[in-house]
Protein backbone atom coordinates (compact mmCIF):
# COMPACT_ATOMS: atom_id res chain seq x y z
CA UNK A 1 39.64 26.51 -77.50
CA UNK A 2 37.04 25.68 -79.84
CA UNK A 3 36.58 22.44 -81.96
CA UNK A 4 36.32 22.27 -85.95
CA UNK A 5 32.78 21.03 -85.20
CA UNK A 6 32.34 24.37 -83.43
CA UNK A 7 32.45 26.27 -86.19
CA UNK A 8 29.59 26.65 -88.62
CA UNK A 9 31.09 26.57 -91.83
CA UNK A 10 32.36 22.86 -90.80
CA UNK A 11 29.51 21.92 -87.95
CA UNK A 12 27.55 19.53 -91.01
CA UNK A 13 31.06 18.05 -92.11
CA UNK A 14 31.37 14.41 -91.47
CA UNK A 15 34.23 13.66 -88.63
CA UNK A 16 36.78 12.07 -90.68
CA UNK A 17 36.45 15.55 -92.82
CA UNK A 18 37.16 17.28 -89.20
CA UNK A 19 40.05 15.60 -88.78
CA UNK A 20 41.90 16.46 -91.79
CA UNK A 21 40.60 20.09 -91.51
CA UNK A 22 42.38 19.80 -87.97
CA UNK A 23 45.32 18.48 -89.18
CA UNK A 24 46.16 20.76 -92.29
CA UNK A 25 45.20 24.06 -89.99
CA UNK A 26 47.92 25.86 -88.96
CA UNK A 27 47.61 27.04 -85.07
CA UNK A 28 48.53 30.55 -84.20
CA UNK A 29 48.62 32.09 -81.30
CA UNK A 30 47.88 35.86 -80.45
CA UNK A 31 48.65 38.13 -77.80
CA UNK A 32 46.18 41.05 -77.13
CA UNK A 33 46.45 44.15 -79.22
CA UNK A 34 48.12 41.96 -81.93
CA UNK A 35 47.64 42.56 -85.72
CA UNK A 36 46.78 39.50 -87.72
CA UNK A 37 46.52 41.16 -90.91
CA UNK A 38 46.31 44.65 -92.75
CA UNK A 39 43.42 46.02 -94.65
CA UNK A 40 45.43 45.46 -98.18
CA UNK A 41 47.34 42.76 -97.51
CA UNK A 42 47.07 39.42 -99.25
CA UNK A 43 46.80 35.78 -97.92
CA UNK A 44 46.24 32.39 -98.95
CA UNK A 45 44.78 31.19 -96.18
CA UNK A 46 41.09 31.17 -94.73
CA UNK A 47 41.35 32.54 -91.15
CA UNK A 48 39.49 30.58 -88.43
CA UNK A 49 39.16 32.29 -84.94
CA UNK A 50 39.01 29.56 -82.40
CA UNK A 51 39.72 31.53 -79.12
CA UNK A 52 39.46 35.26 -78.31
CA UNK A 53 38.25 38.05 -79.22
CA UNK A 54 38.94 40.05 -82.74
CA UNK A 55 37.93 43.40 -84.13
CA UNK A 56 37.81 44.66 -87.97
CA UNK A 57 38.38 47.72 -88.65
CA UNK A 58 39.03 50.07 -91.63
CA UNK A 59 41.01 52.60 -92.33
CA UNK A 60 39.96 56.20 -93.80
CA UNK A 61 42.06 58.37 -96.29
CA UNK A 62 43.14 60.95 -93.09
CA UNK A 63 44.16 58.18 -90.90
CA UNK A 64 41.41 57.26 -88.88
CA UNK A 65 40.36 53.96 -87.51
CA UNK A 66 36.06 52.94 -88.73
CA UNK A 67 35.36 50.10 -86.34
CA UNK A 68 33.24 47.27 -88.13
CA UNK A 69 32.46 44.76 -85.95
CA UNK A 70 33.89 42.69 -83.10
CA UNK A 71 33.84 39.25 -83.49
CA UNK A 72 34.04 36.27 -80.57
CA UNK A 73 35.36 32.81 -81.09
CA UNK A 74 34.09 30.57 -82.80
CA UNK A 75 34.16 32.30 -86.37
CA UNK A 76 35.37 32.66 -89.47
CA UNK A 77 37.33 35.81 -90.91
CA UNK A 78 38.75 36.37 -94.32
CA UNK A 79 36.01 34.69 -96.62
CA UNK A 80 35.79 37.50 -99.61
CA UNK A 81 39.58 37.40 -100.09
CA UNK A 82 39.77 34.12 -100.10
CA UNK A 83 36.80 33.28 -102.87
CA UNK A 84 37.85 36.46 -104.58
CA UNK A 85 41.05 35.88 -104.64
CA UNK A 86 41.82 40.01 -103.29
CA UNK A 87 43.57 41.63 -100.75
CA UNK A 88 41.60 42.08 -97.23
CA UNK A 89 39.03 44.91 -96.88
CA UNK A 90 39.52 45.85 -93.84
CA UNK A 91 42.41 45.37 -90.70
CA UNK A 92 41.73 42.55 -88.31
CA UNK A 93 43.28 43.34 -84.56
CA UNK A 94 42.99 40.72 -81.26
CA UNK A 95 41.32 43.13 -78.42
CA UNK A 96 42.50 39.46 -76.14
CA UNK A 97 44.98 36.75 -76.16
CA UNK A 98 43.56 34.56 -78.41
CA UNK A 99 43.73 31.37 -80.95
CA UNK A 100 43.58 31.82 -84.79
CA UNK A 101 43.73 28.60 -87.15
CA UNK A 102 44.53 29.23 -90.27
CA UNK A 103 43.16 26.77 -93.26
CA UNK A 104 44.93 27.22 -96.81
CA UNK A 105 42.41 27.90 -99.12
CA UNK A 106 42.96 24.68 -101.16
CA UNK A 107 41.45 22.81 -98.64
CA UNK A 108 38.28 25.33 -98.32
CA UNK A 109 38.02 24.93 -102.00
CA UNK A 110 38.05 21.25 -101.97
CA UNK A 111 34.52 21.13 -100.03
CA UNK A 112 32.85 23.46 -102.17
CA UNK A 113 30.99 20.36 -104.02
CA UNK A 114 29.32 19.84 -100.32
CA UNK A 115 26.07 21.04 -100.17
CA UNK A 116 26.05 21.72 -96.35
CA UNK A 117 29.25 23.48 -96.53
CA UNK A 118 28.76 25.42 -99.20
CA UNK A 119 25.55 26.54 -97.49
CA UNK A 120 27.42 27.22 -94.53
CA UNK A 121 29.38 29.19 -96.56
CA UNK A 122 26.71 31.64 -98.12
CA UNK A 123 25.14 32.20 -94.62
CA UNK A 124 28.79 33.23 -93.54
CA UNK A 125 28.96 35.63 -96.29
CA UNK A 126 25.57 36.76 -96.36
CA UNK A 127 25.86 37.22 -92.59
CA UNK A 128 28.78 40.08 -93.10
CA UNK A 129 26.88 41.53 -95.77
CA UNK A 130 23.91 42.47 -93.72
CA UNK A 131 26.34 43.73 -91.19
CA UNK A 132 28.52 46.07 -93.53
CA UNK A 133 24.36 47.14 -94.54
CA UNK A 134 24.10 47.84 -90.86
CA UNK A 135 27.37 49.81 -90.39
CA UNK A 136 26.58 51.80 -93.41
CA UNK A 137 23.40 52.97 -92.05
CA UNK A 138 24.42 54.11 -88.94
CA UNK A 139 27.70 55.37 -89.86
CA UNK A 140 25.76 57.81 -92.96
CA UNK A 141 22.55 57.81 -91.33
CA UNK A 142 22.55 57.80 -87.59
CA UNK A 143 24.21 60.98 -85.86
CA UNK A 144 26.32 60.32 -82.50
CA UNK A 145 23.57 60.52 -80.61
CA UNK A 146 21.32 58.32 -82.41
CA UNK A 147 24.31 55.78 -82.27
CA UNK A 148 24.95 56.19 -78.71
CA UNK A 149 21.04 55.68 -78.33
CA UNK A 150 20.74 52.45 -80.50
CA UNK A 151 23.80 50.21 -78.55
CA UNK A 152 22.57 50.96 -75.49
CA UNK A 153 18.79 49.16 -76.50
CA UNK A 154 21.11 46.89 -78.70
CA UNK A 155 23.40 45.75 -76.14
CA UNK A 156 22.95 47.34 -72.60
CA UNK A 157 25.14 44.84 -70.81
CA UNK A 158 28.25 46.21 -72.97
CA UNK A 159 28.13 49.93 -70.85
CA UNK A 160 28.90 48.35 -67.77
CA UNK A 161 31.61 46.11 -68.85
CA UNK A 162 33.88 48.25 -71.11
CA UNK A 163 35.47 51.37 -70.44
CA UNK A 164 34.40 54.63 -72.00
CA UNK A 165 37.09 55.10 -74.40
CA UNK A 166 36.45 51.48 -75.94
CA UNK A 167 33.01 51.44 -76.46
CA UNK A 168 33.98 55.47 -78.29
CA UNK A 169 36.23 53.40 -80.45
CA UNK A 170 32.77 50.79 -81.35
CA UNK A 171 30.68 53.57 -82.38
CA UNK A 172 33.41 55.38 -83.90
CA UNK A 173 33.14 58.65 -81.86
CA UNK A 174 35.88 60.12 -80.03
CA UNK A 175 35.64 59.78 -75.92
CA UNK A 176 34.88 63.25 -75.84
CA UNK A 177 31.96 63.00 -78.15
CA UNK A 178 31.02 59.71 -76.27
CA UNK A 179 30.81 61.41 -72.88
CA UNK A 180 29.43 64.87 -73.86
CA UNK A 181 26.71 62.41 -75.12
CA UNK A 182 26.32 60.31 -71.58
CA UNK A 183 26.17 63.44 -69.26
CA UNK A 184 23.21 65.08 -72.15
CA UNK A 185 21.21 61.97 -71.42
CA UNK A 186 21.84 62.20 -67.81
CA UNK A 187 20.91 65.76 -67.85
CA UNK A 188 17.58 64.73 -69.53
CA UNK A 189 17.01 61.87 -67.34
CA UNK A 190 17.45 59.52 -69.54
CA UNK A 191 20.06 57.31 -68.17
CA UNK A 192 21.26 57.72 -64.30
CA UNK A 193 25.08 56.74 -63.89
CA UNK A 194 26.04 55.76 -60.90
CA UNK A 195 29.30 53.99 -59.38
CA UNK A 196 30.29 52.97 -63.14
CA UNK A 197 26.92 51.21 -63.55
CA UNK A 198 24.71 52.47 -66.17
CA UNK A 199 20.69 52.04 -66.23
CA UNK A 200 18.51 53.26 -68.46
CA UNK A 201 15.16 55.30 -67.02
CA UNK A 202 13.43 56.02 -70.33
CA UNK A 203 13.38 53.89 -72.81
CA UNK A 204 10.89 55.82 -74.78
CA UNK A 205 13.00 58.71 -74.88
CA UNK A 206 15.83 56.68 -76.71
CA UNK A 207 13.63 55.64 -79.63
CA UNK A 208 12.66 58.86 -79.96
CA UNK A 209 16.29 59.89 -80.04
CA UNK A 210 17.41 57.46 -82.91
CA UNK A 211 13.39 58.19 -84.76
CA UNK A 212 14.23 61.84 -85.08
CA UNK A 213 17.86 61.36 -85.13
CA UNK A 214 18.26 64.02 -82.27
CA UNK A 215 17.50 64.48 -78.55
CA UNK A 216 16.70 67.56 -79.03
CA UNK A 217 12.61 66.36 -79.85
CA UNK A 218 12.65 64.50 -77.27
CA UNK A 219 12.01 67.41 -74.64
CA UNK A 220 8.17 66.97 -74.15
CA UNK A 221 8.25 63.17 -73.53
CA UNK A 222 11.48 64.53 -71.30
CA UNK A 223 9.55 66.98 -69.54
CA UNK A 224 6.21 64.17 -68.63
CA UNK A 225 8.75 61.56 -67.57
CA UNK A 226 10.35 64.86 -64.92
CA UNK A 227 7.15 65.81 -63.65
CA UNK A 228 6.15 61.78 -62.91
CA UNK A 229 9.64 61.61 -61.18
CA UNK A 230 8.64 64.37 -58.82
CA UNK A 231 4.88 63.40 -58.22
CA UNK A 232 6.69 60.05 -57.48
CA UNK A 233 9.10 61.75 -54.87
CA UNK A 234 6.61 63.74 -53.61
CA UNK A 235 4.44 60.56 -52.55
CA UNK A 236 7.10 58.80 -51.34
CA UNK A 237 8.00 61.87 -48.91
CA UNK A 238 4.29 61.67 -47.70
CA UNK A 239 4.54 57.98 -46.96
């Protein structure tokens, strides 16, 4: 489990200001798939995640689930509703058993006249803002296999160590949508997929992918990277 000092909102906090932080934080702890609070609800408490692993999600009028982002200790969760003073935008959900201190916001407020926590602060917040700017985009811009095309140059390592269905729920598609994607890039040569280990064989074609916002323009780049594949096979046969 993480330390106060850990965290960035606290890391320029003198240690005597760590300890009292410590000592007024109220230690939770999570089992996975646990809620630890409702898009709506209301709290009075600053939410400090100092072990695990947390999602945030929202929730649309018809009932399904928008994945934000997921969120590793150490981190802190909950700062617009606790400087606005309004219910949580969006559902918070441990995908792991995990550790969540929770800091009343009296004592947040009390540090506000510190000019490295305060900074802290607005990095914290303007760090969340750039990723709801990121979400937006992709969830209004991007189509699903633009999105599929962007995590895997964003964050290969994430195919091969989550199933299917979970990294669906990340990009918000459904599992069918998610693998009807996989086997067109396989199709195209684009990925190969073997033993549940992913690896991507043109790169180019996946920027072209989220550039046009379609795989369908990618076919001539498609068709050069075939014919260099069979040159290549053809040579090796020779050999």
């Amino acid at each position: 489990m993480v330390e106060i000092r850990d965290i960035p909102m606290f890391s320029n906090l003198s240690k005597i200001f760590h300890k009292e932080l410590r000592n007024n934080m109220y230690i939770k702890r999570y089992t996975k798939n646990s809620i630890i609070f409702y898009e709506g609800d209301e709290s009075d408490y600053l939410y400090i995640l100092l072990e695990g692993k947390v999602r945030l999600y929202k929730t649309s009028p018809k009932g399904s689930e928008i994945q934000i982002k997921r969120m590793e200790a150490p981190n802190t969760i909950g700062e617009y509703a606790c400087f606005e003073k309004k219910p949580f935008p969006a559902s918070c959900e441990f995908i792991s058993d995990g550790v969540m201190g929770l800091l009343h916001f009296d004592y947040v407020y009390k540090y506000l006249s510190d000019q490295e926590f305060s900074l802290g602060l607005i990095k914290s917040l303007t760090s969340k803002v750039m990723l709801l700017s990121s979400l937006v985009h992709k969830e209004t811009i991007l189509s699903s296999e633009a999105k599929v095309a962007d995590l895997m140059l964003e964050n290969m390592l994430i195919f091969n160590r989550l199933k299917n269905n979970e990294i669906a729920s990340i990009l918000n598609l459904t599992p069918e949508t998610f693998s009807r994607i996989l086997t067109k890039f396989k199709k195209e040569y684009i990925i190969h997929l073997e033993d549940n280990e992913l690896k991507i064989l043109n790169e180019e074609a996946l920027h072209i992918v989220i550039e046009t916002n379609t795989i369908k323009e990618c076919s001539s780049c498609i068709d050069i990277f075939k014919a260099k594949l069979e040159i290549e096979a053809k040579l090796n046969q020779k050999k």
